[in-house]
Protein backbone atom coordinates (compact mmCIF):
# COMPACT_ATOMS: atom_id res chain seq x y z
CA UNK A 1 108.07 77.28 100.31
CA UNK A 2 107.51 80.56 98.40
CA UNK A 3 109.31 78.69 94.81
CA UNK A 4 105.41 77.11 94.95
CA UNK A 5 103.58 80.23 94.23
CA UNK A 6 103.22 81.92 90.91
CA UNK A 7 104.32 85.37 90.76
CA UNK A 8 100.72 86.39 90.38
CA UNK A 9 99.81 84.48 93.75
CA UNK A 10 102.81 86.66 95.32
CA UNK A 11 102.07 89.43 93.97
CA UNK A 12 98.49 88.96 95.37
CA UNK A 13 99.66 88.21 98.91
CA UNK A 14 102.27 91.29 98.97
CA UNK A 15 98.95 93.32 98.44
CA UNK A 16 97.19 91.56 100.81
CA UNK A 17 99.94 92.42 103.36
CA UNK A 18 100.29 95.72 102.79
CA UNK A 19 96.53 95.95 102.61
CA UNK A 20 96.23 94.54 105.86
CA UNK A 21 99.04 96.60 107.77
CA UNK A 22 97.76 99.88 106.66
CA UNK A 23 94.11 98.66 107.39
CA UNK A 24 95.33 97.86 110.79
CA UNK A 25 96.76 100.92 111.28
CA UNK A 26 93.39 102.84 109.71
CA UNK A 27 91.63 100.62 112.71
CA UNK A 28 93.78 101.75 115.24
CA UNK A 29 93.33 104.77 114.26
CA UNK A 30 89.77 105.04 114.16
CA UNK A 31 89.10 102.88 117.47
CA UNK A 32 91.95 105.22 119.25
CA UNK A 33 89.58 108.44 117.78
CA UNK A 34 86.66 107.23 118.64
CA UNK A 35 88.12 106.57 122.24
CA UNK A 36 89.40 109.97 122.76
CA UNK A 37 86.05 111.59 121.15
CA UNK A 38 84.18 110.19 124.08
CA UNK A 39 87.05 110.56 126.90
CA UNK A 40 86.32 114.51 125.62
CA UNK A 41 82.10 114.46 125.39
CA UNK A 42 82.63 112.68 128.90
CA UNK A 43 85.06 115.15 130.17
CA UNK A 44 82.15 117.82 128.85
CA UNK A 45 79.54 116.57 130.73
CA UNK A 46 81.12 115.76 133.70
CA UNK A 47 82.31 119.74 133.83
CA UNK A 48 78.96 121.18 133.01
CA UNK A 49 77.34 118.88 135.43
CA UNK A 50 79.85 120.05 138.30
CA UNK A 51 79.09 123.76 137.36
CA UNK A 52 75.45 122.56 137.58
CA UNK A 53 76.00 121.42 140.80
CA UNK A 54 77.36 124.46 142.34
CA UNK A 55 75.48 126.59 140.85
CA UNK A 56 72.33 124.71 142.62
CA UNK A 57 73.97 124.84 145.85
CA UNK A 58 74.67 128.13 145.94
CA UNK A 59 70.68 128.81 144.50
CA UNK A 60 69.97 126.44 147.35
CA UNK A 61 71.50 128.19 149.75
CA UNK A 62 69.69 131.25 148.62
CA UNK A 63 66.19 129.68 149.21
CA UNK A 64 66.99 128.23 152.54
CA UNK A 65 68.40 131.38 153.94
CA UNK A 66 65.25 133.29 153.33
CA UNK A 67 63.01 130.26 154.30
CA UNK A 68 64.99 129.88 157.67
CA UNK A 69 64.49 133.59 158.63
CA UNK A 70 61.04 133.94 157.53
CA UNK A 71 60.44 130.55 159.75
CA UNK A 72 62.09 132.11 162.67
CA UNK A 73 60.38 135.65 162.15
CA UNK A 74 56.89 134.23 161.68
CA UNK A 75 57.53 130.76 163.73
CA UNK A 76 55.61 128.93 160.48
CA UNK A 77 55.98 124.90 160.77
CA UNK A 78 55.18 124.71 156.96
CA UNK A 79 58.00 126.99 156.34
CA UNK A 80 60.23 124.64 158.52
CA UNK A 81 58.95 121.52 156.66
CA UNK A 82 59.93 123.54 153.18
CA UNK A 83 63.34 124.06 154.90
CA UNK A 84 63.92 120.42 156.05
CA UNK A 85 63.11 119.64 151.90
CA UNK A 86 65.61 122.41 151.16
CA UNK A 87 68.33 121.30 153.42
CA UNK A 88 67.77 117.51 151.94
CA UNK A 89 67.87 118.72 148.12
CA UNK A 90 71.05 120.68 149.15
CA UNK A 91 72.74 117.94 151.32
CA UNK A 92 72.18 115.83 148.29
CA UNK A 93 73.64 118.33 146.04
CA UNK A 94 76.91 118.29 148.57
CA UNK A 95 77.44 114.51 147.79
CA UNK A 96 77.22 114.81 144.29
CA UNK A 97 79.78 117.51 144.37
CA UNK A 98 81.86 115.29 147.18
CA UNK A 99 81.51 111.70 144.89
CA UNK A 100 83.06 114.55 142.04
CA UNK A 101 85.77 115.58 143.97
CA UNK A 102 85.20 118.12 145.98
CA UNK A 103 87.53 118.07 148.90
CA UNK A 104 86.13 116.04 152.46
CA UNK A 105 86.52 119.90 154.14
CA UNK A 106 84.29 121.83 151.94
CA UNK A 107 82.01 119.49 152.46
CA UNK A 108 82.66 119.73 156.29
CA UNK A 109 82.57 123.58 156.59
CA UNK A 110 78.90 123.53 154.72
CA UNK A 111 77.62 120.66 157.24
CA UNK A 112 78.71 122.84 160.15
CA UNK A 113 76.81 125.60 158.75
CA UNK A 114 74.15 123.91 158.56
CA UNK A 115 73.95 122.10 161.75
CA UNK A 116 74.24 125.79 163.62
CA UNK A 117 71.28 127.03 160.92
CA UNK A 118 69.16 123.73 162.35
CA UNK A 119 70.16 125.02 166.01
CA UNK A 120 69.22 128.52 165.52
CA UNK A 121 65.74 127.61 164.48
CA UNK A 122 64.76 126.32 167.29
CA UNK A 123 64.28 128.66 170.55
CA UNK A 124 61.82 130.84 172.58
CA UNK A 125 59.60 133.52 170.55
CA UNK A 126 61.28 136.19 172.44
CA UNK A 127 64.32 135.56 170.92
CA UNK A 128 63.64 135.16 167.46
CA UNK A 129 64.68 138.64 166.22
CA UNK A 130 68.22 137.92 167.72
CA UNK A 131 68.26 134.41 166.09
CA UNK A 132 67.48 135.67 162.63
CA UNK A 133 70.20 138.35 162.76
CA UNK A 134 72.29 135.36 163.90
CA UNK A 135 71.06 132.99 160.78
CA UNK A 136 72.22 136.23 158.19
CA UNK A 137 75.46 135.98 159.81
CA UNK A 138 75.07 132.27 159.40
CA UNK A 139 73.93 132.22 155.87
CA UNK A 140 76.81 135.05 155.02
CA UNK A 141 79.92 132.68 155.80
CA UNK A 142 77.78 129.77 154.24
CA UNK A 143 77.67 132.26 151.19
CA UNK A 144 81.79 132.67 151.49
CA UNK A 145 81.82 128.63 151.54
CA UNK A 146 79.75 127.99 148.46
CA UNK A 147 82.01 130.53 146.74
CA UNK A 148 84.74 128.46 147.86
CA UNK A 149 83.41 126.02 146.80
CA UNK A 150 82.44 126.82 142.99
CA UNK A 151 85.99 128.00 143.12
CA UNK A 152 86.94 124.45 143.58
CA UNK A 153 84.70 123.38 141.40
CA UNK A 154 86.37 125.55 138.37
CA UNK A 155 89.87 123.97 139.75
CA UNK A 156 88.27 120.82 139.69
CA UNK A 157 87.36 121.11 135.99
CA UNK A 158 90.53 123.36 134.74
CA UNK A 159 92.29 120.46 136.04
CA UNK A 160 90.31 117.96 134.29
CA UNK A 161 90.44 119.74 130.87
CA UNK A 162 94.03 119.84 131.61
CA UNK A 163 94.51 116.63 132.19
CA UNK A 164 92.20 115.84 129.48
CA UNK A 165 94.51 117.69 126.72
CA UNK A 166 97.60 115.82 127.95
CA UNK A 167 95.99 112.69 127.38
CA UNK A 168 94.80 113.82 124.27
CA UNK A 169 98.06 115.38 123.29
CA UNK A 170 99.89 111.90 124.43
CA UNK A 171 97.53 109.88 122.30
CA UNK A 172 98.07 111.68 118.79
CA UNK A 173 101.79 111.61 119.66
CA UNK A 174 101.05 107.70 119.97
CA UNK A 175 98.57 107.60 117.09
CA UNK A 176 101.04 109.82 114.27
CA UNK A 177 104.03 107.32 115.74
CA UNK A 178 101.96 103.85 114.90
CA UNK A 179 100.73 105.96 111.41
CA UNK A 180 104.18 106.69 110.55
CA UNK A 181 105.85 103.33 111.33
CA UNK A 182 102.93 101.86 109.54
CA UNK A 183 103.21 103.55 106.64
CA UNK A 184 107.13 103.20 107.01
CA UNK A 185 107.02 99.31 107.51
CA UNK A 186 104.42 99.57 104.03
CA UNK A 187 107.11 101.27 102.12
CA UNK A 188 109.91 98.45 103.50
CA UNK A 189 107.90 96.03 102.28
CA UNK A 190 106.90 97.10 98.89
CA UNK A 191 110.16 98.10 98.51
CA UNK A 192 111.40 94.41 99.50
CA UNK A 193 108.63 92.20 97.82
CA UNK A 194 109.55 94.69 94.70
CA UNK A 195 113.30 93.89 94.96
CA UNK A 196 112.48 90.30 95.44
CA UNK A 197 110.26 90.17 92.66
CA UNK A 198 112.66 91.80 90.38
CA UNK A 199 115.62 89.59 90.71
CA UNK A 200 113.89 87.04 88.81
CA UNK A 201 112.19 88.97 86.49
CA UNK A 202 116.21 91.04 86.13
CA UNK A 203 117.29 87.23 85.63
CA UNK A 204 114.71 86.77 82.90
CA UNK A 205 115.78 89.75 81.22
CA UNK A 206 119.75 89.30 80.99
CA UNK A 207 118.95 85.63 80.26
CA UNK A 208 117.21 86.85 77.10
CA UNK A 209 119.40 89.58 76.17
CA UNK A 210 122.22 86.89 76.35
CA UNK A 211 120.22 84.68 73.76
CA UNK A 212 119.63 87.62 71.67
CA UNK A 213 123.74 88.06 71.47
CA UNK A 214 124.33 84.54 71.49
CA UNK A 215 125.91 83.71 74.98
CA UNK A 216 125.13 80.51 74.38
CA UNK A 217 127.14 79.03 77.20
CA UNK A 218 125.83 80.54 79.95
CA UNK A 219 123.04 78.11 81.67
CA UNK A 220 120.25 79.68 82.44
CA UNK A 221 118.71 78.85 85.72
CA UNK A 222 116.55 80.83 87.26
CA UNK A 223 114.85 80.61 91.23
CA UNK A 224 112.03 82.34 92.63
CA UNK A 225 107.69 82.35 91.79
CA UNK A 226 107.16 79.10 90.14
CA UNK A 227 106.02 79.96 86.87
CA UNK A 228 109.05 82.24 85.73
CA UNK A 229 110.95 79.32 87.06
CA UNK A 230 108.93 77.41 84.07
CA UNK A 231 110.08 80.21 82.34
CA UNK A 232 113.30 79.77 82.81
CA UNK A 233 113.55 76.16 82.12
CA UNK A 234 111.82 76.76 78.58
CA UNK A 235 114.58 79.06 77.94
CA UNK A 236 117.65 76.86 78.68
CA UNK A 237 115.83 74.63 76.95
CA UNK A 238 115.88 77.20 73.72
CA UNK A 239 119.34 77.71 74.27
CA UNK A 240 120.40 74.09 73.99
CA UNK A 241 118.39 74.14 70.82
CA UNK A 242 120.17 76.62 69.52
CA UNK A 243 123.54 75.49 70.71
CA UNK A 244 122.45 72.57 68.74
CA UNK A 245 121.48 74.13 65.76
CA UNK A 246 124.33 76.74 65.52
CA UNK A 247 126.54 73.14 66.02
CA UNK A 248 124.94 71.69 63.26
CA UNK A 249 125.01 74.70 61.01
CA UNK A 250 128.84 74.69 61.42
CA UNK A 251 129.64 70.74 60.82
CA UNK A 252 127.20 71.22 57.81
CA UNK A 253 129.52 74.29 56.76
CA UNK A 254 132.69 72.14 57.25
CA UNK A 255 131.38 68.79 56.00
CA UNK A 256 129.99 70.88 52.92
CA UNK A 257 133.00 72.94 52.30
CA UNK A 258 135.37 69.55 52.60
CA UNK A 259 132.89 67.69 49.89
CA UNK A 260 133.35 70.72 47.60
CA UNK A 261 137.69 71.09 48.37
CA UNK A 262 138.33 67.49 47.19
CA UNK A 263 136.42 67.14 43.84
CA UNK A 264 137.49 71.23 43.26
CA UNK A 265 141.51 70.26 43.75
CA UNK A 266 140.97 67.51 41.10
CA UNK A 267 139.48 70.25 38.71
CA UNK A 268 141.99 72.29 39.61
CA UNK A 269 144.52 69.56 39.15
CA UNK A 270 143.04 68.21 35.79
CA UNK A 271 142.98 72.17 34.05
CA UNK A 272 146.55 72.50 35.32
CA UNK A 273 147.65 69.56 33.84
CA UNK A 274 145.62 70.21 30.46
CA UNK A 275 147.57 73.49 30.37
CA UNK A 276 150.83 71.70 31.29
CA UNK A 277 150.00 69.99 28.04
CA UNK A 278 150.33 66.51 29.53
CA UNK A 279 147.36 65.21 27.45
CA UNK A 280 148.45 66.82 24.47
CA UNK A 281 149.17 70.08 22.94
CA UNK A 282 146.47 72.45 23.28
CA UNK A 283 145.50 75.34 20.13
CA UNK A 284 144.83 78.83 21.13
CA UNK A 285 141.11 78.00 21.53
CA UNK A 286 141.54 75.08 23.91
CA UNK A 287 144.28 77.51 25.87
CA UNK A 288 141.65 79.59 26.64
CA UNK A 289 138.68 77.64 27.70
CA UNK A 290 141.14 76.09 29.87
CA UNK A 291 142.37 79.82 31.48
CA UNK A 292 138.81 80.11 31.95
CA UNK A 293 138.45 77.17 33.90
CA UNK A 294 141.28 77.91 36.17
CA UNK A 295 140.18 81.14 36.36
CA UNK A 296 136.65 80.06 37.40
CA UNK A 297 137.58 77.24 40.12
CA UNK A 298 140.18 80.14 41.92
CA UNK A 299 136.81 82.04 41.99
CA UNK A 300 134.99 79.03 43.41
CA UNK A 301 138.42 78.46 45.75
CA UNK A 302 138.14 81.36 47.44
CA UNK A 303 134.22 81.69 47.99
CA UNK A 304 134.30 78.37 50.01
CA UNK A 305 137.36 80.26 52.21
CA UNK A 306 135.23 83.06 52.44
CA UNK A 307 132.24 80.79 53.65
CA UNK A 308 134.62 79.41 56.15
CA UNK A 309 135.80 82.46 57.35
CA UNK A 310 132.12 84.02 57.72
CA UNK A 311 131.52 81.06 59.76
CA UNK A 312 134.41 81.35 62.05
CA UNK A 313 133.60 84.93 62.12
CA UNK A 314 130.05 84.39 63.51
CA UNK A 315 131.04 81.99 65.71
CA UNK A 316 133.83 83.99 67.60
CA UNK A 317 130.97 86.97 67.33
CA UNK A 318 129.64 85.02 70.59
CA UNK A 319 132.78 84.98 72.50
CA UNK A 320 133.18 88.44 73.47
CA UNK A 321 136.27 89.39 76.11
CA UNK A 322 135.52 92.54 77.16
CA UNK A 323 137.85 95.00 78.86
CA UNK A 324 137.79 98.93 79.55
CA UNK A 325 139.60 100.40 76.34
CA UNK A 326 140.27 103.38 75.22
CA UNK A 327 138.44 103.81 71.96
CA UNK A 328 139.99 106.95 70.43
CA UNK A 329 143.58 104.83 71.30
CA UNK A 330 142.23 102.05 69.73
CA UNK A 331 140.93 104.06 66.53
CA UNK A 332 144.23 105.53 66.21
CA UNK A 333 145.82 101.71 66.85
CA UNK A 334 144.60 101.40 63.64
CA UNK A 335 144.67 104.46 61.51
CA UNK A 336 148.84 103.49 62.32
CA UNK A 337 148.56 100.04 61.05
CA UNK A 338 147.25 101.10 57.49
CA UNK A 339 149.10 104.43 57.32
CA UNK A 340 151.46 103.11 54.44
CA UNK A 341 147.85 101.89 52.57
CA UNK A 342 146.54 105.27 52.98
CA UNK A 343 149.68 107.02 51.64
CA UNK A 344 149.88 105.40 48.54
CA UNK A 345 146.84 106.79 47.92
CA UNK A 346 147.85 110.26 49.53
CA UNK A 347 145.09 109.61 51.27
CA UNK A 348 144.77 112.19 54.84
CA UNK A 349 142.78 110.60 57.64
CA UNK A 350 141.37 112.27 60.02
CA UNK A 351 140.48 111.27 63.79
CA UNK A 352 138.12 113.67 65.82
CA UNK A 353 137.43 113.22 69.65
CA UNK A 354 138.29 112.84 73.24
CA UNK A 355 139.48 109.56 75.22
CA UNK A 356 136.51 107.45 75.77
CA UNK A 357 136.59 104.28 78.00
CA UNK A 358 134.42 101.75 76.76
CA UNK A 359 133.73 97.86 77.80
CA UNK A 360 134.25 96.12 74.71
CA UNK A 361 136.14 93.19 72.98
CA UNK A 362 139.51 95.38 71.73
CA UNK A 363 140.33 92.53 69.15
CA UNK A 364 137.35 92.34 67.62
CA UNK A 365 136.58 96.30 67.11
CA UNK A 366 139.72 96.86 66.08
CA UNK A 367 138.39 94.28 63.65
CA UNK A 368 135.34 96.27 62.62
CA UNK A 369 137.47 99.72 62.50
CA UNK A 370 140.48 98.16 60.04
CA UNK A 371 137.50 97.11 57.86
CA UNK A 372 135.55 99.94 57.41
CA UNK A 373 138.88 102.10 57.54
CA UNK A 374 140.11 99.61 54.85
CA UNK A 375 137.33 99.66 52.57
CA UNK A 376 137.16 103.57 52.83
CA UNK A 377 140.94 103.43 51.71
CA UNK A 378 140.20 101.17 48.72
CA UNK A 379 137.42 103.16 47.49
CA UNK A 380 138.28 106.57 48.58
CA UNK A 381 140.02 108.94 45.22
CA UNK A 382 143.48 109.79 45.36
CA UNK A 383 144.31 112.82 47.46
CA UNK A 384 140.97 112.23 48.88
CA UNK A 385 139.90 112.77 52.94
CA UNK A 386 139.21 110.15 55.65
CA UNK A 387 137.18 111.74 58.50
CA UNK A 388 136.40 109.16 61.84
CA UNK A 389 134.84 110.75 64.52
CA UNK A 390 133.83 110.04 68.17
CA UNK A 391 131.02 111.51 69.95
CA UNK A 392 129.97 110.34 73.61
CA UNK A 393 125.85 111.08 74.11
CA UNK A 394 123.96 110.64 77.56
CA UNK A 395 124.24 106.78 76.66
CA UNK A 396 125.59 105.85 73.61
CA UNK A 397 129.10 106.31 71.82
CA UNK A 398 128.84 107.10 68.62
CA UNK A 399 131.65 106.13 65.65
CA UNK A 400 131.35 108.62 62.08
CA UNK A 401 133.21 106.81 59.36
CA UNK A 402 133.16 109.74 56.05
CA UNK A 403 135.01 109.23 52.88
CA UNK A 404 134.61 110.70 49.47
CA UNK A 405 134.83 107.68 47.01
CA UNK A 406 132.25 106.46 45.23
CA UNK A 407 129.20 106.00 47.90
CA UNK A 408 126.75 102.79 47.90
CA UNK A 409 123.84 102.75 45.32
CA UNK A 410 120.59 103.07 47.15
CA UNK A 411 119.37 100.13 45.75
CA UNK A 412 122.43 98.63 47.36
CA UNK A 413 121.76 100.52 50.74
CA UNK A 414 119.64 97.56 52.38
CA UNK A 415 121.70 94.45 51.56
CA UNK A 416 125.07 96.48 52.33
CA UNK A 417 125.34 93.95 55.48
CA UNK A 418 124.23 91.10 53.92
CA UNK A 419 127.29 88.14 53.44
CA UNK A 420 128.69 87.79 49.79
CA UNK A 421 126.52 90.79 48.81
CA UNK A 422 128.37 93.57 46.78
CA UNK A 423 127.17 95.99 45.49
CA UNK A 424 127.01 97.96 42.00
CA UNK A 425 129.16 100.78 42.68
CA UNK A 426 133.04 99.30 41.89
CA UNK A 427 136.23 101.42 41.13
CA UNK A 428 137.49 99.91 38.71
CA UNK A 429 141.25 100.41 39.55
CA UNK A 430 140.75 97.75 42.74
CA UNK A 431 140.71 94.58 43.39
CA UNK A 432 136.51 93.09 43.55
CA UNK A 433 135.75 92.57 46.77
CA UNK A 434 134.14 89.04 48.13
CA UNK A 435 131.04 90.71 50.19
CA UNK A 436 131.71 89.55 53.67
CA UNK A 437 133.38 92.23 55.38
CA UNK A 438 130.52 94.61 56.07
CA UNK A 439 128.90 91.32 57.45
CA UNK A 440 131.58 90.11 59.67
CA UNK A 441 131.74 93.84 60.93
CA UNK A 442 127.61 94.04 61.61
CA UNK A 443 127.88 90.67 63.62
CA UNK A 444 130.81 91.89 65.73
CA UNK A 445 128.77 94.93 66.31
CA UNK A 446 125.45 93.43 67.01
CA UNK A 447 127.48 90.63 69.61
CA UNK A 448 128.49 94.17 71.63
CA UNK A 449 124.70 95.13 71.77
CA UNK A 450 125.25 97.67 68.97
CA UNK A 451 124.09 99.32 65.88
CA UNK A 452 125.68 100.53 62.46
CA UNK A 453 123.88 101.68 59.43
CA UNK A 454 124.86 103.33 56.17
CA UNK A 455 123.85 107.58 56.40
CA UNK A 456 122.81 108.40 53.05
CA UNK A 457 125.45 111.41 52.00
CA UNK A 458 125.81 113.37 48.44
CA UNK A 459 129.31 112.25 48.10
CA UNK A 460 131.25 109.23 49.52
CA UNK A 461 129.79 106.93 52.00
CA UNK A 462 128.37 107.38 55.62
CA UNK A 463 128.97 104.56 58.48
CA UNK A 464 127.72 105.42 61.76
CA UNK A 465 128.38 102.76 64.43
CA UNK A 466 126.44 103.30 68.33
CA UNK A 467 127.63 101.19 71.01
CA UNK A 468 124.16 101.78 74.04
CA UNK A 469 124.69 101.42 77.58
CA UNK A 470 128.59 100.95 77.75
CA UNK A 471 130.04 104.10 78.17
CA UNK A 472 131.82 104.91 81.21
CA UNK A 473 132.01 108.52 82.11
């Protein structure tokens, strides 16, 4: 279902989800603070207007205690009637503080005080002194009630903000878990849409590293978004093209190189007869045109072997066996196998450096070493010095190849790798070389992923051969 998106259209809707989990989380988190900022401005209120409400009671109580006794004292119905409104406004003020809370025998205690105030104010003149003592008395326990009672009250509210702060407490413990297993479950899925987006694009890339070295036989298939699938198809499809053309540039090499061996053994046939004298006796003169001849189609004998040999070089360049070797093992290997080359010339060759594991095709560079070790031989003076040395960097391994013969001409320095090039600079006491070894050893070197240039040096010549992200520590 996903293979029909494009990997922008994923990428989108990874965003998208991410986007939305965190912004659901940012909701939550603003709803759930909202919530609790008006559980606490409702918690406020409600206190101050309990505090409010006892505080009016007791003022209440104040007013009807001196209304009651002046009543009684100066038997005034008008300060009766402003009595009766005080005992309503404070009766009133009791059910507030009851629908708040306040406990059923508070509220029962203050009624009973005032019932025996209401009694008290009625009675005889004669005994209105000894009723208003009575009403202080009254009005004094009422006094020790309302205290009681704004003592509640405070309970009533310390418990509330208690209360409160639990809830509050419980709901950022809530809040900062769904926050961090948001922001957790954002991390697993970036972390998941990135691996799953990278697979492909990882595909992609050791797909076109394997062009690049010529792993030609490796199909290249690769699932996931469906545009690097496209991707992927066009790049099989280059590699079939260039499995065909690298096909067709090697029957062309052996269909060309057969046309040229026939008609070249018949040359080489007819000037051998000629100097056989089977035609005839040849003078001096006709001797020698004829040497040159002979001379000229060996030349021409061994260029077409040379092609052929580039050829099968290049091709076996692609198939690489790679194994863990030991490189300074496999330097030495080889130093062995030309020792009786190198002391002919009293040549000393020197290896420098520590046992290094590589992955690497052993066969073919111990090819590369024996040529560059051969060719430093060959053009290195008698009594001369051989140095090879291996360093290992944070991710390379490096090969030094010095010698002290004659060096490379720098106009020769750029086409050094180039096949049948040779260059200016030739001892004369050896053998002329036919141009391809430097080139067979760059594309063994280039099929491991690797480098080697020529280091320009006063005396002798310079290789330096880096082999990136193989070593092993």
């Amino acid at each position: 279902m996903l293979q029909k998106f494009s990997f922008r259209q994923l990428l989108v809707i990874a965003f998208l989800l991410i986007a939305a989990l965190l912004g659901a989380a940012s909701l939550r988190a603003l709803f759930t603070l909202e919530e609790l900022t008006l559980q606490s401005r409702n918690g406020a209120a409600r206190s101050l207007e309990l505090s409010r409400l006892a505080q009016s009671l007791s003022e209440v109580s104040v007013s009807m205690e001196r209304t009651s006794r002046q009543s009684v004292v100066l038997d005034d119905r008008i300060l009766r009637a402003r009595f009766a409104d005080q005992a309503r406004e404070a009766t009133t003020l009791l059910t507030n503080l009851s629908t708040e809370g306040l406990p059923s025998v508070r509220e029962q205690q203050w009624r009973a005080h005032l019932h025996t105030v209401n009694d008290l104010l009625a009675g005889p003149p004669e005994t209105a002194l000894e009723r208003e003592r009575q009403l202080a008395q009254t009005f004094r326990e009422l006094d020790s009630v309302n205290a009681a009672i704004a003592a509640q009250v405070q309970k009533t509210i310390l418990q509330r903000n208690q209360a409160l702060e639990v809830k509050l407490e419980d709901s950022r413990s809530h809040l900062a878990q769904q926050v961090t297993w948001a922001i957790a479950l954002a991390v697993a899925m970036a972390l998941a849409f990135g691996i799953w987006f990278t697979v492909p694009l990882k595909r992609l890339e050791n797909a076109i590293v394997g062009l690049g070295e010529n792993r030609l036989d490796h199909v290249i298939n690769i699932h996931g978004p469906v545009d690097l699938a496209m991707v992927g198809q066009r790049l099989n499809w280059l590699r079939l093209r260039l499995v065909e053309l690298d096909a067709d540039k090697s029957r062309f090499l052996r269909h060309i190189s057969h046309e040229l061996k026939t008609p070249l053994a018949s040359l080489r046939e007819g000037v051998s007869l000629l100097e056989d004298g089977v035609a005839g006796g040849l003078n001096p003169e006709q001797r020698e045109i004829a040497r040159i001849l002979r001379n000229n189609t060996d030349v021409l004998q061994g260029q077409i072997e040379d092609l052929l040999r580039f050829n099968t070089a290049a091709f076996e360049a692609r198939q690489l066996h790679r194994q863990t070797t030991d490189l300074l093992a496999l330097i030495e290997a080889q130093v062995d196998a030309q020792r009786l080359q190198s002391r002919a010339r009293d040549l000393t060759v020197t290896v420098v450096g520590k046992r290094t594991p590589v992955e690497l095709d052993p066969e073919k560079i111990g090819t590369v070493l024996g040529n560059l070790l051969s060719n430093a031989i060959r053009y290195s003076p008698p009594k001369g010095e051989i140095r090879m040395e291996i360093t290992t960097l944070a991710r390379v391994v490096r090969i030094d190849i010095h010698d002290q013969g004659v060096g490379v001409a720098l106009a020769d320095r750029e086409r050094i790798f180039e096949p049948f090039y040779r260059g200016e600079r030739q001892p004369t006491d050896v053998l002329r070389g036919s141009g391809i070894g430097l080139s067979i050893v760059h594309e063994y070197i280039a099929a491991h992923g690797g480098h080697i240039e020529l280091l320009p040096e006063p005396v002798g010549a310079h290789f330096r051969i880096e082999f990136p992200h193989v070593f092993k520590s």
